[in-house]
C-alpha atoms as a PDB file:
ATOM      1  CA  UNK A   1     -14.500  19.121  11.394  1.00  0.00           C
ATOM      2  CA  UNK A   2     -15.072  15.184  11.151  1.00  0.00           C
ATOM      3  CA  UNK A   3     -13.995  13.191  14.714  1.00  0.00           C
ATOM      4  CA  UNK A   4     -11.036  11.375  14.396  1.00  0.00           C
ATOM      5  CA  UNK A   5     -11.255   8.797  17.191  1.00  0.00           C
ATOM      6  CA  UNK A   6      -8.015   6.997  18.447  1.00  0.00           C
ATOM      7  CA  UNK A   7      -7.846   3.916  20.058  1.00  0.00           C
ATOM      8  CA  UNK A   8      -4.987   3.448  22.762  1.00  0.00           C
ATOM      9  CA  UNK A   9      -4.274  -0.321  23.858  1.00  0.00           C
ATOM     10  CA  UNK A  10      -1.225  -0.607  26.526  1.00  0.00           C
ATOM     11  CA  UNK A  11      -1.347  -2.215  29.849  1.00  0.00           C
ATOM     12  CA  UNK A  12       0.777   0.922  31.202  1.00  0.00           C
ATOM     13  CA  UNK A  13      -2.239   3.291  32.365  1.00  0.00           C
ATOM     14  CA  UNK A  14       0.511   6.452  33.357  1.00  0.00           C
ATOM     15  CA  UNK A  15       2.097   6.093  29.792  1.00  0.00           C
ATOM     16  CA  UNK A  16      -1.339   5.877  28.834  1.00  0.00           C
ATOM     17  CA  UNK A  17      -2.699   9.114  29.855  1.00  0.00           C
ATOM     18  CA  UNK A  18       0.014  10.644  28.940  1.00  0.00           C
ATOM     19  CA  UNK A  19       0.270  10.090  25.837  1.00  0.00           C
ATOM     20  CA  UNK A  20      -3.809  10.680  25.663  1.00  0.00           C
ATOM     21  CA  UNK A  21      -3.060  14.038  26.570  1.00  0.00           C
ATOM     22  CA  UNK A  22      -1.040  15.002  24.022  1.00  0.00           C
ATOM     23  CA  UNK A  23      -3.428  13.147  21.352  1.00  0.00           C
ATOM     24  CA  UNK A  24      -6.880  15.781  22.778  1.00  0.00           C
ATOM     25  CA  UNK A  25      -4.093  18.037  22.392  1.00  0.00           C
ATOM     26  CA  UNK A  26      -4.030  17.835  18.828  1.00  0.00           C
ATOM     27  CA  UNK A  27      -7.849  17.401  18.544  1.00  0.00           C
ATOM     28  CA  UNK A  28      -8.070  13.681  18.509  1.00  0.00           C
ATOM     29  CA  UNK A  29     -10.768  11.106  20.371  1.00  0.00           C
ATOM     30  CA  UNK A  30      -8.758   8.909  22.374  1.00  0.00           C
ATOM     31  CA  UNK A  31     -10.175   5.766  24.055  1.00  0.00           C
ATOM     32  CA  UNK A  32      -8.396   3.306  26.230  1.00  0.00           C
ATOM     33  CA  UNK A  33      -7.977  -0.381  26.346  1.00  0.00           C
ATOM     34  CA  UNK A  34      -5.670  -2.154  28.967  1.00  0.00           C
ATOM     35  CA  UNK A  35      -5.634  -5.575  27.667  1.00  0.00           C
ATOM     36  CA  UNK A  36      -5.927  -7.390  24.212  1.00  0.00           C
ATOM     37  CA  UNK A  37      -9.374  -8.744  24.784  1.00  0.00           C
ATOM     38  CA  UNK A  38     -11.325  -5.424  25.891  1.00  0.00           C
ATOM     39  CA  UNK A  39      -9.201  -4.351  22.454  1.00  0.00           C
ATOM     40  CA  UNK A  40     -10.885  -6.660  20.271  1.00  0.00           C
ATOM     41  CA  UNK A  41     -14.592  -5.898  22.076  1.00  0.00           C
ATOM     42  CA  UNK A  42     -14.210  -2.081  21.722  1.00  0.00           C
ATOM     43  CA  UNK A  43     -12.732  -2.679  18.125  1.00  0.00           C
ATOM     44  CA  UNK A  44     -15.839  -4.219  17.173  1.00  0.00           C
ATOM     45  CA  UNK A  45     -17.848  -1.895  18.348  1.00  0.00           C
ATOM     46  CA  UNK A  46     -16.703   1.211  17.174  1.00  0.00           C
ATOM     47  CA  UNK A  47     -15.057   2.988  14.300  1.00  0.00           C
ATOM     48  CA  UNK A  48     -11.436   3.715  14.963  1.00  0.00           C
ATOM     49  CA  UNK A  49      -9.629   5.645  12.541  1.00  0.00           C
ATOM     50  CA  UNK A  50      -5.934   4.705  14.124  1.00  0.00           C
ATOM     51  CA  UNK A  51      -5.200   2.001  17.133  1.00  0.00           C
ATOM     52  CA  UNK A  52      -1.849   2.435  18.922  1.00  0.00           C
ATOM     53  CA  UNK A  53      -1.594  -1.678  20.077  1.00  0.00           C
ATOM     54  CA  UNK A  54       1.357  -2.524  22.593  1.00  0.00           C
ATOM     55  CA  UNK A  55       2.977  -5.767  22.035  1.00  0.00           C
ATOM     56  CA  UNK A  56       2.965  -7.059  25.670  1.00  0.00           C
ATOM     57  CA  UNK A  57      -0.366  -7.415  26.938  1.00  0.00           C
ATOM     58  CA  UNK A  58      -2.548  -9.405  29.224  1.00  0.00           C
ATOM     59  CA  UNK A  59      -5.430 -11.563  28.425  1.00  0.00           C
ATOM     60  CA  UNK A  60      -4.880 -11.557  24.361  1.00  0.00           C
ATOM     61  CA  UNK A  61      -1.188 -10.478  23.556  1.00  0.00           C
ATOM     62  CA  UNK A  62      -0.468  -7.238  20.462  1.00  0.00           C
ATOM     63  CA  UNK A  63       0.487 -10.292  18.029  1.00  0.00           C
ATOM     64  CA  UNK A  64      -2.973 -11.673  18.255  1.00  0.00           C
ATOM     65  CA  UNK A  65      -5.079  -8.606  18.367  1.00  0.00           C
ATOM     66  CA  UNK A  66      -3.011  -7.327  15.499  1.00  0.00           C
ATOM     67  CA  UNK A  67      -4.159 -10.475  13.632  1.00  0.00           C
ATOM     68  CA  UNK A  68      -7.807 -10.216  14.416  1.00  0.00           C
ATOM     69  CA  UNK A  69      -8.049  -6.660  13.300  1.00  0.00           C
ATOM     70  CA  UNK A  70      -6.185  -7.616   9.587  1.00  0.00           C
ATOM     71  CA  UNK A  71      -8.865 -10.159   9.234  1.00  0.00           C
ATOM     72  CA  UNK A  72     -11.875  -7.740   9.531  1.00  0.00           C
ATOM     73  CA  UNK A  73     -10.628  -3.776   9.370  1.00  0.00           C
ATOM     74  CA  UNK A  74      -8.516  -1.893   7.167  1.00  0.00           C
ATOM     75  CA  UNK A  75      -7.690   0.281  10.486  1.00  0.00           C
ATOM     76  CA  UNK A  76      -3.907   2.039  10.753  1.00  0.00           C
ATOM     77  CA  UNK A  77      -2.198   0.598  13.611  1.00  0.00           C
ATOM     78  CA  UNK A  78       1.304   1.944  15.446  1.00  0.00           C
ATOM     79  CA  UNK A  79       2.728  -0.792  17.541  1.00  0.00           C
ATOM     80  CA  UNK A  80       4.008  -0.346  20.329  1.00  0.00           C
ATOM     81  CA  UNK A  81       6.936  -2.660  22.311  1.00  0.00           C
ATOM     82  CA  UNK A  82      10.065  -2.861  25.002  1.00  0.00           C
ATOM     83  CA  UNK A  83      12.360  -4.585  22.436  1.00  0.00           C
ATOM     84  CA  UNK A  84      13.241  -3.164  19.666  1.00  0.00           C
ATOM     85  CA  UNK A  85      15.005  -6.287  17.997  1.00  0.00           C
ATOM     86  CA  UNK A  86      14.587  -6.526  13.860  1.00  0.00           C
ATOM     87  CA  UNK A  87      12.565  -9.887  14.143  1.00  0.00           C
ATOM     88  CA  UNK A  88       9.816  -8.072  16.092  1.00  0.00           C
ATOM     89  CA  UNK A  89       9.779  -5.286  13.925  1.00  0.00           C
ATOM     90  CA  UNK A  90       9.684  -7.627  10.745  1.00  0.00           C
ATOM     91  CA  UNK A  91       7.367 -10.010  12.324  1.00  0.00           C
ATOM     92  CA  UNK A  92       5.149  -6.500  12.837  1.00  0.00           C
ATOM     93  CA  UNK A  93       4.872  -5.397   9.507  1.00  0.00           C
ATOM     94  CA  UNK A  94       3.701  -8.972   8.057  1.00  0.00           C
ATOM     95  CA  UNK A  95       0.706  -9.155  10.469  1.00  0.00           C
ATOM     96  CA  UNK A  96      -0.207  -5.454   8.643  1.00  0.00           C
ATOM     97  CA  UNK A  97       1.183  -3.121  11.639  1.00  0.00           C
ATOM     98  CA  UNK A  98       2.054   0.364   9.305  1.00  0.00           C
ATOM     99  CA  UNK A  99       4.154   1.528  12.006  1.00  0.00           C
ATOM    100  CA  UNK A 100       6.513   0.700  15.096  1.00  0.00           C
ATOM    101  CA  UNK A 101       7.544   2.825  18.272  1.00  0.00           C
ATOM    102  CA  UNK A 102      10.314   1.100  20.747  1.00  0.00           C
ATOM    103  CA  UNK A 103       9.711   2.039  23.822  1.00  0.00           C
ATOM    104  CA  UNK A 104      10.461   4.044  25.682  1.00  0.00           C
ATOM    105  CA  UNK A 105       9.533   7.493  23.480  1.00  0.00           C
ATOM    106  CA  UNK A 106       8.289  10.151  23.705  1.00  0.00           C
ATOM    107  CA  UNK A 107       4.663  10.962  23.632  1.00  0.00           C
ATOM    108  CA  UNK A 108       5.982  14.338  21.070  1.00  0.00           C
ATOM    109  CA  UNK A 109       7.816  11.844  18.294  1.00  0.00           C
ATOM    110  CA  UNK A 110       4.417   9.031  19.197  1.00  0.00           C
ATOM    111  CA  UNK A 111       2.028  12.226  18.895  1.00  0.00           C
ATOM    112  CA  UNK A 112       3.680  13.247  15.386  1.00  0.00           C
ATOM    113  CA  UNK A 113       3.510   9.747  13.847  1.00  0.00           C
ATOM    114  CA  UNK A 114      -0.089   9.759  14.461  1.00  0.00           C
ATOM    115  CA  UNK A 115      -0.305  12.916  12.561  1.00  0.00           C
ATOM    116  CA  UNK A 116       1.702  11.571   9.742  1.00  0.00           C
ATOM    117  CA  UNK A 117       0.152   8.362   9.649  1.00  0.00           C
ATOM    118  CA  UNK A 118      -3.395   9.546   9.451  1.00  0.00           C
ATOM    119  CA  UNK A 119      -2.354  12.230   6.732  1.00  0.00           C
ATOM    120  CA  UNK A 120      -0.588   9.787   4.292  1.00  0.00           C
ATOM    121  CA  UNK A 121      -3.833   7.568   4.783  1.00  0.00           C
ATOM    122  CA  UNK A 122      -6.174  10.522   4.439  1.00  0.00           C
ATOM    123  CA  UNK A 123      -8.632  11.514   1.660  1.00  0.00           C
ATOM    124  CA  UNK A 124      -6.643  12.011  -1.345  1.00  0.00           C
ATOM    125  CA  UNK A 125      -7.843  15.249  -3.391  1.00  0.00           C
ATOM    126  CA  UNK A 126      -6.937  13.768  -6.786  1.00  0.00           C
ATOM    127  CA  UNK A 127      -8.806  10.586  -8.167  1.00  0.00           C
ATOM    128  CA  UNK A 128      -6.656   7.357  -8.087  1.00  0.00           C
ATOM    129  CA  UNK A 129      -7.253   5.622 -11.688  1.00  0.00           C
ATOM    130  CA  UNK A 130      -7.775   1.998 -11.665  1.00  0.00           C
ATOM    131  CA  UNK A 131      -4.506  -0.010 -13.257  1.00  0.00           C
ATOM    132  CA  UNK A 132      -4.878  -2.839 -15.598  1.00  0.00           C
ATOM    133  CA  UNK A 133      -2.150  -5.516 -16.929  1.00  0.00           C
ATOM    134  CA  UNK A 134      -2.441  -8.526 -18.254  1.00  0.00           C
ATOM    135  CA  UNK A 135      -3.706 -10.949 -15.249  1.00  0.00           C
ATOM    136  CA  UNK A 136      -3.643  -8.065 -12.735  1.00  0.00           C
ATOM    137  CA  UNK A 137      -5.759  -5.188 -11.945  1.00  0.00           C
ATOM    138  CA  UNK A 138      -5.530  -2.682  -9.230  1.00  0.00           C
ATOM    139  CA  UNK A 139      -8.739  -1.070  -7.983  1.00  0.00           C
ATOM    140  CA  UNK A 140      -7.345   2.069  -5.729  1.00  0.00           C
ATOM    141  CA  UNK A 141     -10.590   3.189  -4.513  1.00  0.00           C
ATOM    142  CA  UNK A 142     -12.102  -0.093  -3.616  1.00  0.00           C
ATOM    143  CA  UNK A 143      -8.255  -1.440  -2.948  1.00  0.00           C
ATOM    144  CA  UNK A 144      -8.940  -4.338  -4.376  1.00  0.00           C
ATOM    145  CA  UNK A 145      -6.369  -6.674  -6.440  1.00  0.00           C
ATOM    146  CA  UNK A 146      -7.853  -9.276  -8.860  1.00  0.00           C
ATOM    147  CA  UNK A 147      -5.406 -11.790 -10.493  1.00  0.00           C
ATOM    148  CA  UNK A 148      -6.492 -13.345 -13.396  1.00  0.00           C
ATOM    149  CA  UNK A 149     -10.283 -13.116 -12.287  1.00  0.00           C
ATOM    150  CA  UNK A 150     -10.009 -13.641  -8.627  1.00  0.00           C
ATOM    151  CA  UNK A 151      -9.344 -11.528  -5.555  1.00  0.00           C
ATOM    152  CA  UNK A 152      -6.116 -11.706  -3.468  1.00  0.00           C
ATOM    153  CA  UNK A 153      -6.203 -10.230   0.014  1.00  0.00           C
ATOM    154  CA  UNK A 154      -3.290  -7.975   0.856  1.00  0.00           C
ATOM    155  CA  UNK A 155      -2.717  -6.369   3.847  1.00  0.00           C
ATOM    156  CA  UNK A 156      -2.773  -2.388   3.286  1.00  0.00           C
ATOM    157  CA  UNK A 157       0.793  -1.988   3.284  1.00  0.00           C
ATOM    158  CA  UNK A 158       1.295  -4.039   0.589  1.00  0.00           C
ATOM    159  CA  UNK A 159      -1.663  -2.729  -1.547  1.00  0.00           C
ATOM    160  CA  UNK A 160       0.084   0.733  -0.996  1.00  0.00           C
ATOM    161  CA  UNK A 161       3.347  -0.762  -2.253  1.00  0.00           C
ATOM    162  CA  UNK A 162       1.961  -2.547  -5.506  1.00  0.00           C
ATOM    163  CA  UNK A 163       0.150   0.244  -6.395  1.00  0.00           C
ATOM    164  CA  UNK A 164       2.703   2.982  -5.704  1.00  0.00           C
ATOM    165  CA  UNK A 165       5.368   0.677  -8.167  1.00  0.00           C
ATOM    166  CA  UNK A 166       2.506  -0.161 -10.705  1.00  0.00           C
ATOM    167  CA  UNK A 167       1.893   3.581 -10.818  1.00  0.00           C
ATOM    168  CA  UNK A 168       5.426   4.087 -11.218  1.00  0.00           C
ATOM    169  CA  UNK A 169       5.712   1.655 -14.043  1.00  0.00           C
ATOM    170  CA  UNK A 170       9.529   1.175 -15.515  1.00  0.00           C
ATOM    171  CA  UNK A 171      10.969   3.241 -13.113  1.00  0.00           C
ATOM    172  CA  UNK A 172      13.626   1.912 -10.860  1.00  0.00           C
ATOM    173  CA  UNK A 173      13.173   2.706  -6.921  1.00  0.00           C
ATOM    174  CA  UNK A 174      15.797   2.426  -3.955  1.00  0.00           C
ATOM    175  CA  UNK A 175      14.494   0.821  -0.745  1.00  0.00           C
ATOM    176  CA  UNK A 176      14.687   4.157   0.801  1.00  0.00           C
ATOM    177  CA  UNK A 177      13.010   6.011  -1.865  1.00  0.00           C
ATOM    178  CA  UNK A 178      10.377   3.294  -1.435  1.00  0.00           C
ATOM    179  CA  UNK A 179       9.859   4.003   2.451  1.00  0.00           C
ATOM    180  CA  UNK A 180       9.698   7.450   1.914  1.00  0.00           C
ATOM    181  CA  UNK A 181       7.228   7.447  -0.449  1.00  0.00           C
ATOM    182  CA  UNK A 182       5.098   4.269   1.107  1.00  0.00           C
ATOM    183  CA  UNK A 183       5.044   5.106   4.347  1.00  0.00           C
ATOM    184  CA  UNK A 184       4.992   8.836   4.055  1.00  0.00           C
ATOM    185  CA  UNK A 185       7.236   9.819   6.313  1.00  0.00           C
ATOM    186  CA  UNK A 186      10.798   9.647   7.833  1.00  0.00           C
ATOM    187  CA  UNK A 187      11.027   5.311   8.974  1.00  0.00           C
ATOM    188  CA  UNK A 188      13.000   4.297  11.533  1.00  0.00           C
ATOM    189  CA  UNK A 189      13.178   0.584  11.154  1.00  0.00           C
ATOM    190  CA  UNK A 190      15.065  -1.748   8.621  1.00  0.00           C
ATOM    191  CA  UNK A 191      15.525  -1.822   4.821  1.00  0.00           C
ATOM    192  CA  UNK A 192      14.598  -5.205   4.764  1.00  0.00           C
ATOM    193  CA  UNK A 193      11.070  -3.986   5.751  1.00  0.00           C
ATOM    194  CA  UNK A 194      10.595  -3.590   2.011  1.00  0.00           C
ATOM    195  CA  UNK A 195      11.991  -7.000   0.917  1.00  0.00           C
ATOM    196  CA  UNK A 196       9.778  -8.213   3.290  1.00  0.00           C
ATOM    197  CA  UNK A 197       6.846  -6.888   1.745  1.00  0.00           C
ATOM    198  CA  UNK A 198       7.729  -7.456  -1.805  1.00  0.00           C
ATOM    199  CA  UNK A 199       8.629 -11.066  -1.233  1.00  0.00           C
ATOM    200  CA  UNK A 200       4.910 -11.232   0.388  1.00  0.00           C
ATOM    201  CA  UNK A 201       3.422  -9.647  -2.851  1.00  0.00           C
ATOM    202  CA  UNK A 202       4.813 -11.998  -4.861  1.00  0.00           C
ATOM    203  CA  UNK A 203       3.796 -15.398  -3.014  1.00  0.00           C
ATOM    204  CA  UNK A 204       0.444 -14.284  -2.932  1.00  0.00           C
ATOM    205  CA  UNK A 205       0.140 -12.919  -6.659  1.00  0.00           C
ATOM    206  CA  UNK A 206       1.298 -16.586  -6.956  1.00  0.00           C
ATOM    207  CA  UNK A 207       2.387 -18.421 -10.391  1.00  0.00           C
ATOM    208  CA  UNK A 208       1.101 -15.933 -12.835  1.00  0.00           C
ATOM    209  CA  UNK A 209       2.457 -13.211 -15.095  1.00  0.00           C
ATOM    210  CA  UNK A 210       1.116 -10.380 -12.115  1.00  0.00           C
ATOM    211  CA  UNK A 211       4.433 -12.072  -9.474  1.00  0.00           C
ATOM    212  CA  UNK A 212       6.941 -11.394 -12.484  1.00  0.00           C
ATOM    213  CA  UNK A 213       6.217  -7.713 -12.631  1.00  0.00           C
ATOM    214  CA  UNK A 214       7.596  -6.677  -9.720  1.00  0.00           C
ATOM    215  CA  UNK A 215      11.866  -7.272 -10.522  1.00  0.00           C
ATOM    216  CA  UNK A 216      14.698  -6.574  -8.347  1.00  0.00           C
ATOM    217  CA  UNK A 217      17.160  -4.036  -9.501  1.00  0.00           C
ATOM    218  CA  UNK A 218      20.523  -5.673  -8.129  1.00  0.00           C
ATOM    219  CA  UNK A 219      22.139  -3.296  -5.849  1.00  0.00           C
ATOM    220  CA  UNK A 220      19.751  -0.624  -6.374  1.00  0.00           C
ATOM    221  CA  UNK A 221      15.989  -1.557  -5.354  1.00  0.00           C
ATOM    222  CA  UNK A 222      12.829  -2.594  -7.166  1.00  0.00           C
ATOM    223  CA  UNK A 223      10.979  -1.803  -9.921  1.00  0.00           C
ATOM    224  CA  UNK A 224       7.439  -3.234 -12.046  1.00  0.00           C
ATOM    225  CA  UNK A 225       8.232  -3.782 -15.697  1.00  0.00           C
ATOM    226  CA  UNK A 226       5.409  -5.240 -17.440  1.00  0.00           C
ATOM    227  CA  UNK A 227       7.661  -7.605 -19.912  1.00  0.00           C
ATOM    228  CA  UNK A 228       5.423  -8.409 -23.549  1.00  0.00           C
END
């Protein structure tokens, strides 16, 4: 069976351990980091396949380590925080966190987003086909996104999203239907977590035909409608 090694980052060693026990419970690696720098150093020194980052932490706060890992790794990460208020949680998702936990919880409902986390993002049995429009194309197993020619960087929530509505093509999706499917799993947090994201996709597919493919569907959702 292949490791799957879990980094947890909170400045609370009790909660910690804790909820490092229930992790080797399920089979997981867990290592520890108690402040946002030793983070970053063990981050680039080993392969993670999930980091649970608290928000409040010495040395280099959760924003900022967030942040640094989006610029170099395509790692899951679960944040972790004391406030739950929608601005976090917004602010969360568009520095690439694909998941939030208010504190407190309990290390059972932490434990089982792992697990669903890691098994939306798992190996995927069938073969992903690469999607082509005119001045987009969608590379799935690469997750790449070229716009007329040139790369844009998205963060892997929003490469999930594109390609889960390019898929889709013509079909009309609620926000909820969109979560569900997305982020794999029952989501605690706001609707607006997916306006967020679409409004991102579409500043950074910028002013060509690939940011008018992606349509709201007043009172209803979203869909991508390729328009000749």
């Amino acid at each position: 069976m292949t490791e799957i090694r879990v980094l947890m980052v909170d400045d609370e060693k009790r909660m910690v351990e804790l909820v490092k026990l229930y992790l080797e419970k399920e089979g997981y690696v867990v290592d520890e980091a108690y402040d946002g720098q030793q983070a970053l150093d063990m981050i680039n020194k080993t392969k993670y396949n999930l980091i649970i980052l608290d928000l409040m932490l010495p040395v280099v706060d959760g924003w900022t380590v967030c942040k640094e890992i989006r610029k170099k790794y395509d790692i899951p990460v679960i944040m972790l925080t004391a406030r739950g208020e929608e601005f976090d949680k917004v602010l969360g998702f568009e520095l690439g966190a694909d998941d939030y936990v208010v504190k407190p919880f309990s290390p059972r409902e932490l434990t089982a987003r792992v697990k669903a986390l890691l098994r939306r993002l798992g190996p995927r049995e069938e073969q992903e086909e690469t999607l082509e429009f005119p001045d987009l194309i969608i590379e799935p197993e690469s997750r790449m996104v070229k716009v007329n020619g040139k790369d844009v960087d998205l963060t892997p929530k929003e490469f999930d999203l594109l390609y889960y509505l390019a898929r889709n093509r013509d079909k009309v999706f609620t926000r909820e239907k969109l979560l569900e499917e997305v982020w794999g799993y029952d989501f605690f947090g706001s609707l607006r977590t997916v306006d967020t994201h679409v409004k991102q996709l579409r500043e950074k597919l910028g002013r060509s035909k690939a940011a008018s493919y992606i349509n709201t569907v007043w009172g209803v959702g979203y869909k991508f409608e390729v328009v000749k």
